[in-house]
C-alpha atoms as a PDB file:
ATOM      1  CA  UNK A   1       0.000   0.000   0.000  1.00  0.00           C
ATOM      2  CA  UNK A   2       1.387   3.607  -1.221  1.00  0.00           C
ATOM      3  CA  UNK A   3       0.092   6.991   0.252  1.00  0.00           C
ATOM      4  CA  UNK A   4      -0.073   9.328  -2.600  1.00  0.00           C
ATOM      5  CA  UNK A   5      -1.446  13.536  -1.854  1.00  0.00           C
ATOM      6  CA  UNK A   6      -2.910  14.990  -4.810  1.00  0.00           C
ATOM      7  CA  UNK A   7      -2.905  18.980  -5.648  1.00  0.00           C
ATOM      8  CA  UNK A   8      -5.861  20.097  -7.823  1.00  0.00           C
ATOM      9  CA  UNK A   9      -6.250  23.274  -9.642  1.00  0.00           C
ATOM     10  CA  UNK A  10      -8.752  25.445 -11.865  1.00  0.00           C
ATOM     11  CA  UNK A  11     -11.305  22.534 -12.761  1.00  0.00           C
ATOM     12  CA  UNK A  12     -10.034  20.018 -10.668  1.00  0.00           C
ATOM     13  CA  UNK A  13     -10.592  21.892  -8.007  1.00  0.00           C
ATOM     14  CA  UNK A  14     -14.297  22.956  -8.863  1.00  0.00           C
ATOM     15  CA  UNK A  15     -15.277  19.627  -8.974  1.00  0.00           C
ATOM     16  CA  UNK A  16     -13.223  18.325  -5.792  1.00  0.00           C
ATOM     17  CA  UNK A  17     -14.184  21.347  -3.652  1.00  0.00           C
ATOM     18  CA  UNK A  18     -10.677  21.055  -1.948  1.00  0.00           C
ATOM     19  CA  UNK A  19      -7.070  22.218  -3.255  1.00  0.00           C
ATOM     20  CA  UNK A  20      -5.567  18.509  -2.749  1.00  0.00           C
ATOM     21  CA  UNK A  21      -6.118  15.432  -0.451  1.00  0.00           C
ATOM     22  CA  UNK A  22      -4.186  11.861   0.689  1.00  0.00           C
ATOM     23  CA  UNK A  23      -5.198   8.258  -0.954  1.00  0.00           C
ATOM     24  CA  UNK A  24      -3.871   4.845   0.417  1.00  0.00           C
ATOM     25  CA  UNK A  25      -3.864   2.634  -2.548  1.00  0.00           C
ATOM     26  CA  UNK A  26      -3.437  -0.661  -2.938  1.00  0.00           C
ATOM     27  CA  UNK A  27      -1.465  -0.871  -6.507  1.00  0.00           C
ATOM     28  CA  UNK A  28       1.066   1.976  -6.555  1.00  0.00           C
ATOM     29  CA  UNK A  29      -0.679   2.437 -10.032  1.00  0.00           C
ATOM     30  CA  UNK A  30      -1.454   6.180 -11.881  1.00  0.00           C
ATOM     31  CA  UNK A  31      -4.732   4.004 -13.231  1.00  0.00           C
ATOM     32  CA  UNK A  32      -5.708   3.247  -9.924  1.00  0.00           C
ATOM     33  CA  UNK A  33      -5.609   6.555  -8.649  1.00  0.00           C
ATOM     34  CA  UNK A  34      -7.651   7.573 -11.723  1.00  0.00           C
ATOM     35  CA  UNK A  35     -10.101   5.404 -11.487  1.00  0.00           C
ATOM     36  CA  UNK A  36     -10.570   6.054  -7.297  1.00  0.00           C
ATOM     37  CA  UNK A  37     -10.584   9.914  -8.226  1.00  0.00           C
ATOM     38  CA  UNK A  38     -13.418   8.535 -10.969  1.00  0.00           C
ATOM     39  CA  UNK A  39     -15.788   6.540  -8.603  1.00  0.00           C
ATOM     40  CA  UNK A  40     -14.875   9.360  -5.582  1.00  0.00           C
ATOM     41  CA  UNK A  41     -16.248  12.380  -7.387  1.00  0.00           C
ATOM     42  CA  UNK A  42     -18.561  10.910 -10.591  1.00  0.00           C
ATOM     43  CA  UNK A  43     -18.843  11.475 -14.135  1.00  0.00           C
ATOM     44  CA  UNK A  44     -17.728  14.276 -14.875  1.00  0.00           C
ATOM     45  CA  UNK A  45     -14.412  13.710 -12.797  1.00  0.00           C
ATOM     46  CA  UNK A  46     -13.968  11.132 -14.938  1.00  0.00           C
ATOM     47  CA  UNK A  47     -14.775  12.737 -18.234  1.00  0.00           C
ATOM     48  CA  UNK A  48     -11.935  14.901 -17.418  1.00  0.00           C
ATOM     49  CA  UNK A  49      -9.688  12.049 -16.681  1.00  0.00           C
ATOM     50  CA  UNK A  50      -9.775   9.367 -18.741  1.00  0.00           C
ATOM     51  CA  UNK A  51     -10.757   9.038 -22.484  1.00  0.00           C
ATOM     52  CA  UNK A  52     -13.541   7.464 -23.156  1.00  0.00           C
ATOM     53  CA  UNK A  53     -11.973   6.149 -26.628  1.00  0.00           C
ATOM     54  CA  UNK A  54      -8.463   4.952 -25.103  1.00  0.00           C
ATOM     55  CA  UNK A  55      -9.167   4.655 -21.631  1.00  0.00           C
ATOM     56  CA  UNK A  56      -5.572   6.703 -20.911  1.00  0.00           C
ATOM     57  CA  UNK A  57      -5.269   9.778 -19.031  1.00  0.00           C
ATOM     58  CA  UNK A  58      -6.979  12.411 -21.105  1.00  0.00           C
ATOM     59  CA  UNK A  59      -4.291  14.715 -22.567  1.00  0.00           C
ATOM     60  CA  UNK A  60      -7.268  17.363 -24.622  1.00  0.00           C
ATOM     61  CA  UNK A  61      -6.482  20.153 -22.246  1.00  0.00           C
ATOM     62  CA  UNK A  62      -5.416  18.781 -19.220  1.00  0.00           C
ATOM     63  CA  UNK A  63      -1.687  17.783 -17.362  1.00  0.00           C
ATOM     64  CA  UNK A  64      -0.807  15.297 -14.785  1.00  0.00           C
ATOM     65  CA  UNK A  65       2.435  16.251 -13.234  1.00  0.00           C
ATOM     66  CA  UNK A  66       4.486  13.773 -10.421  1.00  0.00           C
ATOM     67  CA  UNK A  67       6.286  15.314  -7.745  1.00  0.00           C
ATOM     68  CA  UNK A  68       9.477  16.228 -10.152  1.00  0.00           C
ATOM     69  CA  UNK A  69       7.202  18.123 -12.465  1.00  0.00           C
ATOM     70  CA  UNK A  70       6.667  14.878 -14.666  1.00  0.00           C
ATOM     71  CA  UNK A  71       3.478  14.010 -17.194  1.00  0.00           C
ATOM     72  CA  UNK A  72       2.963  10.573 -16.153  1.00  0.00           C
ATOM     73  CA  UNK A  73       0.691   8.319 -18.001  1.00  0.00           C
ATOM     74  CA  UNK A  74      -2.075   5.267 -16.304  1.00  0.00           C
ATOM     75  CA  UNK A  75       0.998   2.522 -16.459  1.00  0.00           C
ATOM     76  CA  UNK A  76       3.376   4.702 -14.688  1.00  0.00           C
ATOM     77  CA  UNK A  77       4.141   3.615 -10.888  1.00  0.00           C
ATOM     78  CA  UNK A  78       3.854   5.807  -7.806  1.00  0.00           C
ATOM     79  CA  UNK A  79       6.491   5.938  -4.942  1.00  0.00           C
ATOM     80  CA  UNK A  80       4.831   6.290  -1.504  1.00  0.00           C
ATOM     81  CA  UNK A  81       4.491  10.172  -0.475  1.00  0.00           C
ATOM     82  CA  UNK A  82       4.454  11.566  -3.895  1.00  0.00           C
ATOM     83  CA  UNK A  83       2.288  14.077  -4.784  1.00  0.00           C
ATOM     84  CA  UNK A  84       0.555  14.198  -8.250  1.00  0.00           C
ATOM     85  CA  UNK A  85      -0.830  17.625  -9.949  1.00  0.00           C
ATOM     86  CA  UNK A  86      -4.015  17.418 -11.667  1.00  0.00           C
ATOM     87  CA  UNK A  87      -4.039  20.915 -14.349  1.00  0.00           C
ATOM     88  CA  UNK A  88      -5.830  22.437 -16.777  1.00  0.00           C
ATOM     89  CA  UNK A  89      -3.466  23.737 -19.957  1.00  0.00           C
ATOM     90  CA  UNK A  90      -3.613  27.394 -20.737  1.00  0.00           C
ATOM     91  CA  UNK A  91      -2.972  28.476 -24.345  1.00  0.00           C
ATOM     92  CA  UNK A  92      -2.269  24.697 -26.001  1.00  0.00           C
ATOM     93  CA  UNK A  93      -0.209  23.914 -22.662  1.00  0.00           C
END
């Protein structure tokens, strides 16, 4: 089990209602974390997420940064404490 914080901005943050929170998860997997954020906050979370064609992180618009100021990508693996930043791209990113 990994604990990983999270750091949301613009419409991340709209939909979680918070600026970042802690998850224990099981697989130390970026597709687990997507798909708790998914169930946690609904549809639309999810729609923002994950493409619904290729079921990978959705790139139109949005980043997902690790700790070192990374993209990762759903088959990447998360080391315990790290912190992942959801964002929205301004002006093609």
């Amino acid at each position: 089990m990994v604990t990983i914080h999270t750091q949301y901005q613009s419409r991340f943050r709209e939909i979680t209602q918070v600026p970042g929170e802690t998850f224990q998860l099981t697989e130390p997997l970026v597709a687990e974390l997507a798909t708790t954020l998914a169930k946690k906050y609904g549809p639309l979370m999810e729609s923002l997420l994950i493409d619904k064609e290729t079921r990978e992180l959705n790139t139109r618009g949005t980043m997902y940064l690790d700790s070192k100021g990374r993209r990762i990508y759903m088959e990447d693996r998360l080391a315990d404490g790290e912190t992942i930043a959801f964002l929205v791209g301004i002006a093609g990113g």
